[in-house]
N, C-alpha and C. Protein backbone atom coordinates (compact mmCIF):
# COMPACT_ATOMS: atom_id res chain seq x y z
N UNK A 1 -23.25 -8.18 -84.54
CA UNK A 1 -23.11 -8.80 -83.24
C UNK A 1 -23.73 -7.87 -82.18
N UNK A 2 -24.83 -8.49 -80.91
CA UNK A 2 -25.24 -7.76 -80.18
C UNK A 2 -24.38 -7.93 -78.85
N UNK A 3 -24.57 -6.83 -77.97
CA UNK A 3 -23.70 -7.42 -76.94
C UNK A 3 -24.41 -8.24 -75.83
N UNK A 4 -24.02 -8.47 -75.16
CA UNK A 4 -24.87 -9.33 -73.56
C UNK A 4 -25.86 -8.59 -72.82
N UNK A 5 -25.68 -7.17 -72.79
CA UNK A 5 -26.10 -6.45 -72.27
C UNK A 5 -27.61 -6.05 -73.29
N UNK A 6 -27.40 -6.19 -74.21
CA UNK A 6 -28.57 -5.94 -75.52
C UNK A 6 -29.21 -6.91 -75.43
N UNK A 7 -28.87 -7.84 -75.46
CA UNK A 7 -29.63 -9.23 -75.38
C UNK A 7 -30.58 -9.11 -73.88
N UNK A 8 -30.04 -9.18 -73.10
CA UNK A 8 -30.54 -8.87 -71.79
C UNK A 8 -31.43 -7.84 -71.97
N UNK A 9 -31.55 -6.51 -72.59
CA UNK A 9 -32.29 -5.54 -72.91
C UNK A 9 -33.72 -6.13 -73.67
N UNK A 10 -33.16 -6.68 -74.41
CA UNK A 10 -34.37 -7.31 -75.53
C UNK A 10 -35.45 -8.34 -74.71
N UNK A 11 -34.69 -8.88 -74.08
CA UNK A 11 -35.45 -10.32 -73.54
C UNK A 11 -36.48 -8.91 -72.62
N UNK A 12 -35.82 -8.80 -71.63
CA UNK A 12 -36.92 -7.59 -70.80
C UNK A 12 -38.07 -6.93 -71.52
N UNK A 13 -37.15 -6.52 -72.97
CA UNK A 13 -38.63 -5.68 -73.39
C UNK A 13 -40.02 -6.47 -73.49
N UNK A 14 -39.52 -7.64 -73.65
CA UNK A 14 -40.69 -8.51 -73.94
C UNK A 14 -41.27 -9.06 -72.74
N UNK A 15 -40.42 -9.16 -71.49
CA UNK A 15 -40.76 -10.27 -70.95
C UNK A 15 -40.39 -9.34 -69.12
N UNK A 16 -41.08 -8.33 -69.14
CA UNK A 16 -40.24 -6.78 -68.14
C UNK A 16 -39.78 -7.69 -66.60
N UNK A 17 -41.02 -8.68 -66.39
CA UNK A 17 -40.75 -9.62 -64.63
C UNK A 17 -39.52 -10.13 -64.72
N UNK A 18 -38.63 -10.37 -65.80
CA UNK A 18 -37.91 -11.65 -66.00
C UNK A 18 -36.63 -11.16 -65.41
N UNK A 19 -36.17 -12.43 -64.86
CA UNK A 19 -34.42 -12.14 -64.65
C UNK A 19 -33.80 -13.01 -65.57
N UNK A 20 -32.70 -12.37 -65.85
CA UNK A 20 -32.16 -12.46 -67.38
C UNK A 20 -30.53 -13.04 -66.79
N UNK A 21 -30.10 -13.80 -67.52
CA UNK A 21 -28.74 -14.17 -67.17
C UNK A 21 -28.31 -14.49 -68.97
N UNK A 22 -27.30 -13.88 -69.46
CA UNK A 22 -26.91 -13.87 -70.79
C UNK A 22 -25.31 -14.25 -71.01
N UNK A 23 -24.55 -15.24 -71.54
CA UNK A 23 -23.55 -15.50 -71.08
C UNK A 23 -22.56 -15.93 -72.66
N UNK A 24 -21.74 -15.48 -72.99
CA UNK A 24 -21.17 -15.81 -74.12
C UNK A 24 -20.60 -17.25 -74.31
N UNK A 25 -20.76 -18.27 -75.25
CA UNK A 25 -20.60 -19.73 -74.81
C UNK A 25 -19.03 -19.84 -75.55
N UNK A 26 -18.44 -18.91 -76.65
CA UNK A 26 -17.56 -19.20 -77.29
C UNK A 26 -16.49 -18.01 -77.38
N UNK A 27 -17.36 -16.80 -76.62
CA UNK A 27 -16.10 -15.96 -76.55
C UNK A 27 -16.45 -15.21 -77.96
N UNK A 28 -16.95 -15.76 -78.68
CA UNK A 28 -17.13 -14.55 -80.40
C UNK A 28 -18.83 -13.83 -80.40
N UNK A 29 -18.94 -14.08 -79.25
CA UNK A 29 -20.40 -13.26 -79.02
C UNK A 29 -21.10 -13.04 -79.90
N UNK A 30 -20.94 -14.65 -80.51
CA UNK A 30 -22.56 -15.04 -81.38
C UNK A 30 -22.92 -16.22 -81.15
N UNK A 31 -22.33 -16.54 -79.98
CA UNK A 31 -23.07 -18.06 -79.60
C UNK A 31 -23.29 -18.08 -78.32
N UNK A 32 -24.54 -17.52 -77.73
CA UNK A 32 -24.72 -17.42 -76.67
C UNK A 32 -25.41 -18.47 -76.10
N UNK A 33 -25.89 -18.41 -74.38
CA UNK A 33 -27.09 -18.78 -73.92
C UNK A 33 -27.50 -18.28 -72.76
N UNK A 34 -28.97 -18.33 -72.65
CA UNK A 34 -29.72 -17.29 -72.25
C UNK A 34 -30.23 -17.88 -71.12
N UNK A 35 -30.39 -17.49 -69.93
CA UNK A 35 -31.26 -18.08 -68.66
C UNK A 35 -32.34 -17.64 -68.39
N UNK A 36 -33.51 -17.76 -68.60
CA UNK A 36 -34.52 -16.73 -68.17
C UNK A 36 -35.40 -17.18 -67.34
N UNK A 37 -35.88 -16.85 -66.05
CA UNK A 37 -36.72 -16.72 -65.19
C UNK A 37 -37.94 -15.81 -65.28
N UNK A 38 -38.85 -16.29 -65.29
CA UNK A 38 -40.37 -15.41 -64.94
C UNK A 38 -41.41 -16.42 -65.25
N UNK A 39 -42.55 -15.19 -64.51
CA UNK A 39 -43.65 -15.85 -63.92
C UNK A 39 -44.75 -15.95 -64.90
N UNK A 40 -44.67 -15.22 -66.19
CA UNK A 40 -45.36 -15.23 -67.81
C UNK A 40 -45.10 -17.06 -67.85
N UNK A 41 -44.00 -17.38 -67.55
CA UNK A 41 -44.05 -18.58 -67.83
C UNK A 41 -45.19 -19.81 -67.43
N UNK A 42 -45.32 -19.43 -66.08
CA UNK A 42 -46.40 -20.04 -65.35
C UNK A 42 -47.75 -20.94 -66.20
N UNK A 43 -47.35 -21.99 -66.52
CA UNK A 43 -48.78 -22.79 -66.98
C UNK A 43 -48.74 -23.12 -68.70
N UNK A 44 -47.37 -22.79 -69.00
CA UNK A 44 -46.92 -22.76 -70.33
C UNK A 44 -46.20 -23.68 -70.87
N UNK A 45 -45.92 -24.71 -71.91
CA UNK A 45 -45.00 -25.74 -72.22
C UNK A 45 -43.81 -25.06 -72.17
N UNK A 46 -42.60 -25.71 -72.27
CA UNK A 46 -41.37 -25.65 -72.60
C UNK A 46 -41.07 -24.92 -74.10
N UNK A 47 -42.22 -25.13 -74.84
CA UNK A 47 -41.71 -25.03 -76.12
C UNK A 47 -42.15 -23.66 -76.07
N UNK A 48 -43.81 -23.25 -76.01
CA UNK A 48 -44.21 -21.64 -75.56
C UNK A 48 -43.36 -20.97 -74.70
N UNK A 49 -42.25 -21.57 -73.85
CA UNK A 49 -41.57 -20.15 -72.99
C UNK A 49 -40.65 -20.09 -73.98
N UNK A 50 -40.22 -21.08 -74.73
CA UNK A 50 -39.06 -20.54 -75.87
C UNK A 50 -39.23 -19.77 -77.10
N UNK A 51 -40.45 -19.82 -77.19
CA UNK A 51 -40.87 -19.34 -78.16
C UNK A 51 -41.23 -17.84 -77.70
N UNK A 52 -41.46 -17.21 -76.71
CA UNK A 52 -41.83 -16.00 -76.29
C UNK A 52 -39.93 -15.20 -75.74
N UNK A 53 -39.55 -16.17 -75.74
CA UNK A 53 -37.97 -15.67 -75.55
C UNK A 53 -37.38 -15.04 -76.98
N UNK A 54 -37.95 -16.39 -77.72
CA UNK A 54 -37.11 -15.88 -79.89
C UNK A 54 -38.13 -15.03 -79.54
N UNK A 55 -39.28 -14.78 -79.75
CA UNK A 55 -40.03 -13.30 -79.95
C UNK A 55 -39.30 -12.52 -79.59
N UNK A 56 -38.68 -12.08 -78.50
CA UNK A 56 -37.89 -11.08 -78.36
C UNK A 56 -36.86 -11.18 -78.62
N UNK A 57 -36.22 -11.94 -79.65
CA UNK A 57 -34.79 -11.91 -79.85
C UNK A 57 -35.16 -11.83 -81.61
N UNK A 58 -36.52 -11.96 -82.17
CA UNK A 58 -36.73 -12.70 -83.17
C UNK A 58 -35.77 -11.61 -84.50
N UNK A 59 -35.45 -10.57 -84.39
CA UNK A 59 -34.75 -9.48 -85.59
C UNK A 59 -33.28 -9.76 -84.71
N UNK A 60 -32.44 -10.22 -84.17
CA UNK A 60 -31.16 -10.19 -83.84
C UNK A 60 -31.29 -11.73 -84.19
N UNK A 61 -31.71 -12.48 -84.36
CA UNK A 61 -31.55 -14.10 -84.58
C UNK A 61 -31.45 -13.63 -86.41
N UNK A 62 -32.66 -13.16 -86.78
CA UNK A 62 -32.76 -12.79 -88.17
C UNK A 62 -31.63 -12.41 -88.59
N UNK A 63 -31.28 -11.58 -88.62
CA UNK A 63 -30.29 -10.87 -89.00
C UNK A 63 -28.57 -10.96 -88.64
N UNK A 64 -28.69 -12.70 -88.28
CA UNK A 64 -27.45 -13.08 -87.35
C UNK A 64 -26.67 -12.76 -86.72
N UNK A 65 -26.99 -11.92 -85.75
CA UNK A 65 -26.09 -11.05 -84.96
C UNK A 65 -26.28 -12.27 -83.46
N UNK A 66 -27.14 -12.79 -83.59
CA UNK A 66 -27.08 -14.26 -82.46
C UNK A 66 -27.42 -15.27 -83.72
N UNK A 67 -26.01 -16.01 -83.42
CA UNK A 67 -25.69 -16.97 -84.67
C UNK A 67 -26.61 -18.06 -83.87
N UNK A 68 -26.46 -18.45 -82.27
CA UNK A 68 -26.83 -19.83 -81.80
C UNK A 68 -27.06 -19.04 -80.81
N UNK A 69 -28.31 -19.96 -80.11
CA UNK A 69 -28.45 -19.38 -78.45
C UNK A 69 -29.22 -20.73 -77.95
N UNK A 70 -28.21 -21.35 -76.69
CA UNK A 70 -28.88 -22.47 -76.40
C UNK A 70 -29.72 -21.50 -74.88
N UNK A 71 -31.02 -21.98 -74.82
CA UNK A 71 -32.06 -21.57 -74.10
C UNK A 71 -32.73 -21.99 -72.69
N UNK A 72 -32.32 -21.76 -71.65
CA UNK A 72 -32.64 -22.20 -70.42
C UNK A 72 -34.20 -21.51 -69.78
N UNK A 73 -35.38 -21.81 -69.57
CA UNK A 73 -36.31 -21.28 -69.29
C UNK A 73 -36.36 -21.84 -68.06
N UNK A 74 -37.69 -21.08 -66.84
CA UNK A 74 -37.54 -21.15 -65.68
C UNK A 74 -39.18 -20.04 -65.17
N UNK A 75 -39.81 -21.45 -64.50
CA UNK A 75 -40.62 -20.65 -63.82
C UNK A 75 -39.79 -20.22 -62.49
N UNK A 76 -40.08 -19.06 -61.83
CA UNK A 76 -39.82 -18.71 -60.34
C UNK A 76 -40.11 -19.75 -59.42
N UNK A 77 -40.71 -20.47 -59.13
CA UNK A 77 -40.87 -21.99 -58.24
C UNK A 77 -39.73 -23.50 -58.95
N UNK A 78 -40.08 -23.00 -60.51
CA UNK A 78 -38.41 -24.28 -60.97
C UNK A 78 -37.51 -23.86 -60.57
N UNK A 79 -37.44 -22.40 -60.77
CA UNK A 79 -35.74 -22.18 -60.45
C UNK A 79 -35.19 -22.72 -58.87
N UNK A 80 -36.22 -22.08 -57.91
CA UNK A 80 -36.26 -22.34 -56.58
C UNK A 80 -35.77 -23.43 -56.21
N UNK A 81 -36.77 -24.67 -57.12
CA UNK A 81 -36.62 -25.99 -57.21
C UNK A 81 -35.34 -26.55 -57.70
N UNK A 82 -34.99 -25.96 -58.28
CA UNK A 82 -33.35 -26.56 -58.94
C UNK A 82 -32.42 -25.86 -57.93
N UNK A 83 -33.10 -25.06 -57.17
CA UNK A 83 -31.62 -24.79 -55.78
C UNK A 83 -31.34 -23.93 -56.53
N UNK A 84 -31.53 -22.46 -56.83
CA UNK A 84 -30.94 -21.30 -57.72
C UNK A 84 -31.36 -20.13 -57.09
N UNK A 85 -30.91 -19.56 -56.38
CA UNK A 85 -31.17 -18.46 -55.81
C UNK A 85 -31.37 -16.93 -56.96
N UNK A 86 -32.94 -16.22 -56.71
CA UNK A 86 -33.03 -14.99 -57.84
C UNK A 86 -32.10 -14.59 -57.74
């Protein structure tokens, strides 16, 4: 099991612009979900920002220490747009 704070670590390494919001969904801190904001995203499907998110999660998913992670992606102008302050 990783903690919130690791997770949050990981996503950055990959992704350093991003603001990270990591949140336990069940309390057994292996079923998380992840909020991520940045500007890598910019011009990318839905499916490519998720996919550059598991890249950085891709050996803690492996190795089930994140059993589930439902995935919120976010350019800096969506987030804006959905009323979400950085």
């Amino acid at each position: 099991m990783v903690s919130l704070k690791e997770v949050e670590a990981m996503i950055k390494a990959k992704l350093p612009e991003a603001e990270v919001i990591v949140k336990d969904l069940t309390g057994g801190g292996d079923h998380l979900e992840a909020i991520v904001v940045c500007s890598d995203f910019e011009g990318k499907t839905r499916v490519k920002q998720h996919q550059l998110v598991y890249g950085a999660l891709s050996e803690a998913m492996a190795s089930e220490a994140i059993h589930a992670l439902a995935l919120k992606t976010y350019t800096p102008e969506a987030w804006s747009a959905a009323g979400q302050p950085m």
